[in-house]
Every structure is written in C-alpha cells, then in structure tokens.
Protein backbone atom coordinates (compact mmCIF):
# COMPACT_ATOMS: atom_id res chain seq x y z
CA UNK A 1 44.65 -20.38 -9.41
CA UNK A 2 46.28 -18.15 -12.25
CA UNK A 3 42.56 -19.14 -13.97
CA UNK A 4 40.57 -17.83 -11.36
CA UNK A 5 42.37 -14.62 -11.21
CA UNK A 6 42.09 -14.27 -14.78
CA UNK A 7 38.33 -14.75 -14.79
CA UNK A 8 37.97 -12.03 -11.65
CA UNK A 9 40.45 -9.33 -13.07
CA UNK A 10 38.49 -9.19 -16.45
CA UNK A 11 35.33 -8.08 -14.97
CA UNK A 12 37.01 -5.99 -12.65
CA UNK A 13 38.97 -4.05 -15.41
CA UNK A 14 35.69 -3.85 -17.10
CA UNK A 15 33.67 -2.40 -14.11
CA UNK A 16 36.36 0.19 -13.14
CA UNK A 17 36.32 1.32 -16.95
CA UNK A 18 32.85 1.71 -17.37
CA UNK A 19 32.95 3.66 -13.84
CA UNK A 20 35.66 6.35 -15.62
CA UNK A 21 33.10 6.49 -18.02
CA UNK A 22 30.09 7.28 -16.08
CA UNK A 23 32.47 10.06 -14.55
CA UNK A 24 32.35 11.78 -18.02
CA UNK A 25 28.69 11.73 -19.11
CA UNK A 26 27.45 15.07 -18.93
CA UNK A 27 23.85 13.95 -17.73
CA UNK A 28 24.94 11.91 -15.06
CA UNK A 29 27.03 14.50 -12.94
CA UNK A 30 24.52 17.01 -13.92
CA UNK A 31 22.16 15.08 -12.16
CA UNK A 32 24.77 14.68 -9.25
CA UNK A 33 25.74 18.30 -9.06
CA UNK A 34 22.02 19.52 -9.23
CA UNK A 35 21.25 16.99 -6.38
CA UNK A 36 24.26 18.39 -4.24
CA UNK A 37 22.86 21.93 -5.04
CA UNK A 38 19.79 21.18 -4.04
CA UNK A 39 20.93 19.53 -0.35
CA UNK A 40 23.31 22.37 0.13
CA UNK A 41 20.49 25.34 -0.53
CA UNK A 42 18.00 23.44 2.17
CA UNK A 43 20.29 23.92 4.65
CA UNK A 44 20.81 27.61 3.68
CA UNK A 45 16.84 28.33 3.16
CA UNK A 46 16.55 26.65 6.72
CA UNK A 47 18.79 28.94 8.04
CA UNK A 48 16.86 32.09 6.47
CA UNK A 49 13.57 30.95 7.70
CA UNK A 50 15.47 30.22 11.25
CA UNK A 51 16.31 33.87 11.35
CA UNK A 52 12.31 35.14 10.42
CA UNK A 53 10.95 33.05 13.22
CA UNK A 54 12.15 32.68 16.90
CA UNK A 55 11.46 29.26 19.36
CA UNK A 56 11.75 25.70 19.63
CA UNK A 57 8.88 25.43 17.21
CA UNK A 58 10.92 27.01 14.75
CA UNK A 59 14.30 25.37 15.12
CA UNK A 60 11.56 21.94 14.84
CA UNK A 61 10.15 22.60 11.55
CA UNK A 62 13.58 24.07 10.76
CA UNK A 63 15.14 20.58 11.09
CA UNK A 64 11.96 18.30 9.36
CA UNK A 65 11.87 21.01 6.27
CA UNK A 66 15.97 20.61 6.15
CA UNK A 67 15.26 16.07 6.49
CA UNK A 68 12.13 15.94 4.40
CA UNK A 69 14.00 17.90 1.43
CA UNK A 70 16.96 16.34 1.63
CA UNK A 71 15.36 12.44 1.64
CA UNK A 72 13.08 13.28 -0.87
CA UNK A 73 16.41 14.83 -3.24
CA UNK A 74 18.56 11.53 -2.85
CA UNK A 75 15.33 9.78 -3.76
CA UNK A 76 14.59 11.31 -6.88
CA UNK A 77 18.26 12.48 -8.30
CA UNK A 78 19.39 8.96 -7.02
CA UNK A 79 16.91 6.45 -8.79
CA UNK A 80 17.24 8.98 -11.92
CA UNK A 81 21.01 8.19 -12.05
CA UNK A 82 20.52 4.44 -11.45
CA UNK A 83 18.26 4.24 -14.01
CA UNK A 84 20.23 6.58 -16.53
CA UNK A 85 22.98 4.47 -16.15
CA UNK A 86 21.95 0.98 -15.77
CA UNK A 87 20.28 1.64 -19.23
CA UNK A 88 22.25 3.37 -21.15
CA UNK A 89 26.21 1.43 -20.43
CA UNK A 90 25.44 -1.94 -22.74
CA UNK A 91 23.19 -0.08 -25.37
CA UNK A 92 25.69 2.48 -25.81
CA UNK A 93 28.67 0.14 -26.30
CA UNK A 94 26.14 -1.55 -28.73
CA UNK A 95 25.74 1.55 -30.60
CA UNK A 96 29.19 2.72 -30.87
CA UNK A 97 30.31 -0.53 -31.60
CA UNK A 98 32.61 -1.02 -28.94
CA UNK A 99 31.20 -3.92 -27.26
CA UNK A 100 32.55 -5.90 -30.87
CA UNK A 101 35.96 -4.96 -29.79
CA UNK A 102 35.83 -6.04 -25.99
CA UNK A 103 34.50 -9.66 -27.16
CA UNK A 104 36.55 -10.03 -29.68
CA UNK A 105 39.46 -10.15 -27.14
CA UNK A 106 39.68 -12.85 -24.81
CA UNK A 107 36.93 -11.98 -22.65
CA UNK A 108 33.88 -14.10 -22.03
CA UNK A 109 30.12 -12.54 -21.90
CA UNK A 110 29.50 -13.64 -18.78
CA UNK A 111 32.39 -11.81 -17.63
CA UNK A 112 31.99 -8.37 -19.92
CA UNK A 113 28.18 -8.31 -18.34
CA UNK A 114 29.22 -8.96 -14.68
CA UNK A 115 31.94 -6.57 -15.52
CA UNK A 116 29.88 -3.80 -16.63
CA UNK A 117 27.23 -4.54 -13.48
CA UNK A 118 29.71 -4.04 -11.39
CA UNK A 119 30.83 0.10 -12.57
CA UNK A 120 26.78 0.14 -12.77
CA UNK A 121 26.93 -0.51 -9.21
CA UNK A 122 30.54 1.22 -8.68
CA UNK A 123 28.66 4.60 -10.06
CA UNK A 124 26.12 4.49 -8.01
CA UNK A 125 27.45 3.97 -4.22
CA UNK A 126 29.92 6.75 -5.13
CA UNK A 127 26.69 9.29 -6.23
CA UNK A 128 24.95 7.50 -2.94
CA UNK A 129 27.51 8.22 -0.58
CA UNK A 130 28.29 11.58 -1.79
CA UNK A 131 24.36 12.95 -1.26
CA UNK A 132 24.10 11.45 1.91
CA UNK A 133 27.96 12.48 3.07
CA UNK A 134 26.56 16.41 2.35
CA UNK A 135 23.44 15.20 4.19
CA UNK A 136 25.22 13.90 7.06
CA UNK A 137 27.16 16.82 7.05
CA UNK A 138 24.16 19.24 7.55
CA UNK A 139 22.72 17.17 9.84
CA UNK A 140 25.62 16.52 12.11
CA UNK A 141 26.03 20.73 11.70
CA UNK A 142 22.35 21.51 12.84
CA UNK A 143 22.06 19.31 16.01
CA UNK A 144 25.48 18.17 16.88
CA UNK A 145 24.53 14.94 16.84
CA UNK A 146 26.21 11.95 14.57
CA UNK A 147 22.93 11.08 12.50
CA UNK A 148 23.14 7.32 12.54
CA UNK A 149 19.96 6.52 11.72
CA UNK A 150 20.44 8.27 8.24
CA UNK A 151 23.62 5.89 8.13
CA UNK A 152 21.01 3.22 7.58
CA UNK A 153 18.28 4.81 5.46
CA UNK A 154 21.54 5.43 3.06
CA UNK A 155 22.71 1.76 3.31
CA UNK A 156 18.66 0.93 2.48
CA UNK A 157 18.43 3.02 0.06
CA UNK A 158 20.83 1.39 -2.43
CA UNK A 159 19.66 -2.15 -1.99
CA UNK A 160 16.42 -0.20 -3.08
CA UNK A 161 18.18 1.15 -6.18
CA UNK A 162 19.86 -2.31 -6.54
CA UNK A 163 16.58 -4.15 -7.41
CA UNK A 164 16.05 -0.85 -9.92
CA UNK A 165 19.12 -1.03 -11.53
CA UNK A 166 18.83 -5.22 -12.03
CA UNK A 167 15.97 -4.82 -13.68
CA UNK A 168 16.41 -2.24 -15.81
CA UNK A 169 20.31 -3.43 -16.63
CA UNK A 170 17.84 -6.64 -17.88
CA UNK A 171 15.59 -4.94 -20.16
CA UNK A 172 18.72 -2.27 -21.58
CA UNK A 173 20.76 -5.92 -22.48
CA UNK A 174 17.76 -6.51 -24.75
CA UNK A 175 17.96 -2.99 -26.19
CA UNK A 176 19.83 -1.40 -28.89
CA UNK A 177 19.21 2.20 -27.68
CA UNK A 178 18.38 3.52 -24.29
CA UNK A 179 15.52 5.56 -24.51
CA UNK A 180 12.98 2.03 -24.05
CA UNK A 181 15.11 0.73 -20.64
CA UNK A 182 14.91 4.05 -19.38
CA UNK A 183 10.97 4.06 -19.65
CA UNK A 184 10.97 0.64 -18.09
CA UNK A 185 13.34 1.76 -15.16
CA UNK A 186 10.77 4.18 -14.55
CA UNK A 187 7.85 2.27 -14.74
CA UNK A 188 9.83 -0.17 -12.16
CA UNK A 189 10.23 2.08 -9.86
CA UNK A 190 6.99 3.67 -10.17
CA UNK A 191 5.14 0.40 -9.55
CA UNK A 192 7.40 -0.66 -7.08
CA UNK A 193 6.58 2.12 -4.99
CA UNK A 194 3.18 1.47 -5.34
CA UNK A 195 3.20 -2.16 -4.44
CA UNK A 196 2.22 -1.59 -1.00
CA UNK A 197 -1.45 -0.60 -2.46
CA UNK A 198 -2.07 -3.92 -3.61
CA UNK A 199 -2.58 -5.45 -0.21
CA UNK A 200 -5.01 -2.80 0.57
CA UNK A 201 -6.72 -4.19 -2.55
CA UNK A 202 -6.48 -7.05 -1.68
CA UNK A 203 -8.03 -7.12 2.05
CA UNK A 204 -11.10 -4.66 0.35
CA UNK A 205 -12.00 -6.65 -2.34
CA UNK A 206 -14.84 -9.82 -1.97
CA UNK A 207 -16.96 -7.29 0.26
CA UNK A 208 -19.80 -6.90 -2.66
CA UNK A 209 -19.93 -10.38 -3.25
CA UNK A 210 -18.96 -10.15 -6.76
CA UNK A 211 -16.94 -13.00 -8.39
CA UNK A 212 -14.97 -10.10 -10.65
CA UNK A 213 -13.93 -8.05 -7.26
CA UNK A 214 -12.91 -11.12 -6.14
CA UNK A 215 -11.09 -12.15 -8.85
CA UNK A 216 -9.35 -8.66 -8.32
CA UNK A 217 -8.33 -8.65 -5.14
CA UNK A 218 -6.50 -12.30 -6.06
CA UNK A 219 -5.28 -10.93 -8.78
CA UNK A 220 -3.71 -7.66 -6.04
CA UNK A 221 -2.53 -10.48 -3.99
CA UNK A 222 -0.15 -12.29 -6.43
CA UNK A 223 1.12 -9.07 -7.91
CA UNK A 224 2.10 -8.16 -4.15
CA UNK A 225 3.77 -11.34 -3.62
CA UNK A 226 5.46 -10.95 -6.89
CA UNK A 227 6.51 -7.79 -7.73
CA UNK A 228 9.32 -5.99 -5.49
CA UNK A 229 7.78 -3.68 -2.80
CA UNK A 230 10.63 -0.65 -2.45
CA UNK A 231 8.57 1.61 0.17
CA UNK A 232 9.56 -1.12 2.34
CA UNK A 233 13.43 0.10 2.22
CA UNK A 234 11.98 3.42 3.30
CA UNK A 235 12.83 5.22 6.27
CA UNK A 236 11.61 9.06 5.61
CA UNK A 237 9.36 9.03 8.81
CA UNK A 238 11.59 7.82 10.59
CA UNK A 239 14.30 10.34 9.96
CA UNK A 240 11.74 13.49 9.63
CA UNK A 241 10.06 12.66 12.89
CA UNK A 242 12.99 10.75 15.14
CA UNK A 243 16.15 11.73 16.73
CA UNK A 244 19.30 11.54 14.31
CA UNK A 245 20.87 8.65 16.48
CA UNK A 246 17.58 6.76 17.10
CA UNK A 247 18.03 2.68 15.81
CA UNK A 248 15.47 1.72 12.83
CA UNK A 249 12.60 0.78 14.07
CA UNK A 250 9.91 -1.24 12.15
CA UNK A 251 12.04 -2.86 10.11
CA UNK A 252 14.18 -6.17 9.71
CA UNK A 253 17.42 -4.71 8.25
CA UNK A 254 19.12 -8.63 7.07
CA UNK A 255 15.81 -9.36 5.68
CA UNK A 256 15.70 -6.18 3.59
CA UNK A 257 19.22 -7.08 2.64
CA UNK A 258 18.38 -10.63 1.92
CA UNK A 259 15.15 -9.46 -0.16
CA UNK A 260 17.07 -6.90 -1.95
CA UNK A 261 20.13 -9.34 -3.21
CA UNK A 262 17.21 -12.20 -4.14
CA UNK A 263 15.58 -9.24 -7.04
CA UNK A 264 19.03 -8.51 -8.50
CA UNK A 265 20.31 -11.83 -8.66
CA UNK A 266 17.18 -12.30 -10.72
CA UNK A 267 17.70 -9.33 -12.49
CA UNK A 268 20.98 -10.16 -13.19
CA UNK A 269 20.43 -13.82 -14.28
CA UNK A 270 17.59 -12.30 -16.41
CA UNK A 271 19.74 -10.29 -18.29
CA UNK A 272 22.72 -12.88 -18.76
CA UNK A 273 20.27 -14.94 -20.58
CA UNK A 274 18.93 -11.96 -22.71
CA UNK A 275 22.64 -11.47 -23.48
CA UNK A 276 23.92 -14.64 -23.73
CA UNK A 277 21.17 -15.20 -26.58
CA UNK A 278 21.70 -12.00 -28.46
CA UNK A 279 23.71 -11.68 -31.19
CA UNK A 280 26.56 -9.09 -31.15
C-alpha cells in the first residue's frame, strides 16, 4: 500500500510543480489575459452597438456577435496555450538541465512523464474554465438564462485540446527545444480540423473513372479513419443559433469522450516510448 502511494504522490508532486510553473511564464498568461480581454470587450462592443440600433433584430445579432466572438476566442487563445505548453514543459527542463536532477532522485520516468502530463493538463482546465466562467458570465448577464449548453461545448472543448496536447507532448519528448513541437501542435490541429474534408473526398472521387482519383479518394478514406477529426467536438452552431439552455443536439457526448481519451492514451503511450528510449 505505502508502494502505491509512493508511485501516485511522485507524479502528483510533479504535475502540481510544473502547474506553479506554467503560472509564471510570461507567454502563457499573456495569452490568458489577452483572451479574457478579448471576451470581456465583446460584451462591451455588444452593448455599444445595442444602443445605435433599436428591436428584437438588434438585441438577436447583439447576442450571436457576443457567442460567435467569444467561441471563436477560447478556440484560438485555448489551443495556442495547449500547444505552448504541452511543448515547451519537457524540452525546457531538458535545456536547463533540470530534468538530470528530478531523475537522479528516486523518481522513475514513467512517473516524471505522467507527472508532468498531468500540470500539462492541470494548466489547461484552469485557462479552460476561466474563458468560459467570463463567458458564462456574459451570457447568463445578457439573457438571464443559465447557458448550459455552453457548459458542454466547454467540457468538449478540452477533450478536443486533450488529443492536441497528447500529441504534441509526444513529438516535444523527442525534442530538445520547443520551437519544432510547437510547429507540429499546429499542424495537428490544423489538419485535425480539416479532417472532415476528407470524406467529401472521398465520396467525389472514382466519378472520372480514373484509377489515380480513385486511388485518392482511398487514400481520403484511410486518412479519415485515421487521423483525429476535432470539428466533431464542435458546438459553435449550436450555441450561435440555439437557446443557452437547449441540450446538444447532433452529437453522442460518451462517444466523444470515449474517442477523445482513445487519441491521448496513444499520445501518451507514444511519447513514454520516445522517452523511455532517449537518453537524458
């Protein structure tokens, strides 16, 4: 028992240190702050354009400009964070040499990578919660209304940034600085987002016959099947163009979940065994 404790409090220790760090790099609450900024002056531009314009049209296309900015802010200042982070925590220990310290004590690599996944993970639901807490906020403040349905596109969203982050944590474990993983994170993202454009591929290709557009459109297929689709955690319509308390609709939340989890355990047991093999 006294074993198993042991093996659970190192990582811990680990994770909630390399959360006080994240707390101090400049970038990464510069990001934060700018993304709070951001939220907080839609819903006081709303407000100004609310006071040009009279009607229920206006109070309308007061609340989708106030929904459509703020979704589209967590988006981008969110994956920028998770991707900042989750590549630069093990190169930068690397760098400064600390990571020699922390292994030479009695703490295995298995638990000094969970460890530092976990702050990874730590950092991020904080910088989640507090965009969408100010979002909530604003929302609840504009209709009365508790906006559940954000609730979930927040809870979504990380397990998006999840499958980010396990990926890129991957590549930055095989990385001695943090400028490649960073490029990588962004690629991830970028062609996870664009996933969903490989089915359409897919179902268009073989119409001209041709055994290379054929060859295309199977090649569209496995990438789709392979590669992690994130518009699917997506729920912008839905909160632009339905009522704040509205359930999600279109969507199998425990599958997402389950989908999520299955990418960054992969991601995760992809970068033990980039670790575990490297020598440091």
């Amino acid at each position: 028992m006294q074993n198993l404790l042991d093996t659970v409090k190192g990582p811990w220790f680990i994770a909630v240190y390399t959360w006080r760090e994240g707390l101090r790099r400049k970038t990464l609450v510069g990001f934060l702050v700018l993304s709070l900024l951001v939220i907080f002056g839609a819903t006081f531009m709303t407000s100004f354009i609310n006071q040009a314009t009279v009607g229920d049209v206006t109070t309308d296309m007061d609340l989708k400009l106030i929904k459509d900015i703020c979704v589209t802010t967590i988006s981008i200042f969110g994956i920028l964070i998770t991707i900042f982070i989750s590549a630069s925590v093990v190169p930068t220990e690397i760098e400064n040499r600390v990571i020699y310290t922390v292994l030479s004590k009695p703490v295995r690599r298995f638990q000094y990578l969970f460890g530092k996944f976990l702050g990874v993970q730590l950092i991020i639901i904080m910088n989640l919660c507090l965009m969408g807490g100010l979002f909530f906020i604003a929302l609840y403040i504009k209709q009365q209304i508790l906006p559940t349905l954000l609730l979930w596109s927040v809870f979504l969203t990380y397990f998006e940034f999840l499958i980010v982050s396990a990926l890129t944590f991957a590549i930055a474990c095989a990385s001695s600085s943090s400028v490649l993983p960073t490029i990588a994170g962004l690629f991830i993202y970028i062609t996870g987002s664009l996933t969903e454009y490989l089915k359409d591929v897919y179902n268009r290709s073989g119409q001209s016959g041709e055994w290379f557009d054929t060859l295309i459109g199977y090649i569209a297929y496995i990438l789709w099947n392979i590669l992690p689709n994130l518009q699917r955690f997506s729920l912008k319509t839905q909160i632009i163009n339905s009522q704040p308390n509205d359930p999600p609709t279109d969507v199998l939340i425990p599958q997402l979940v389950i989908y999520g989890l299955i990418y960054a355990v992969c991601g995760y047991i992809l970068a033990y065994w980039i670790f575990r093999k490297r020598e440091v």
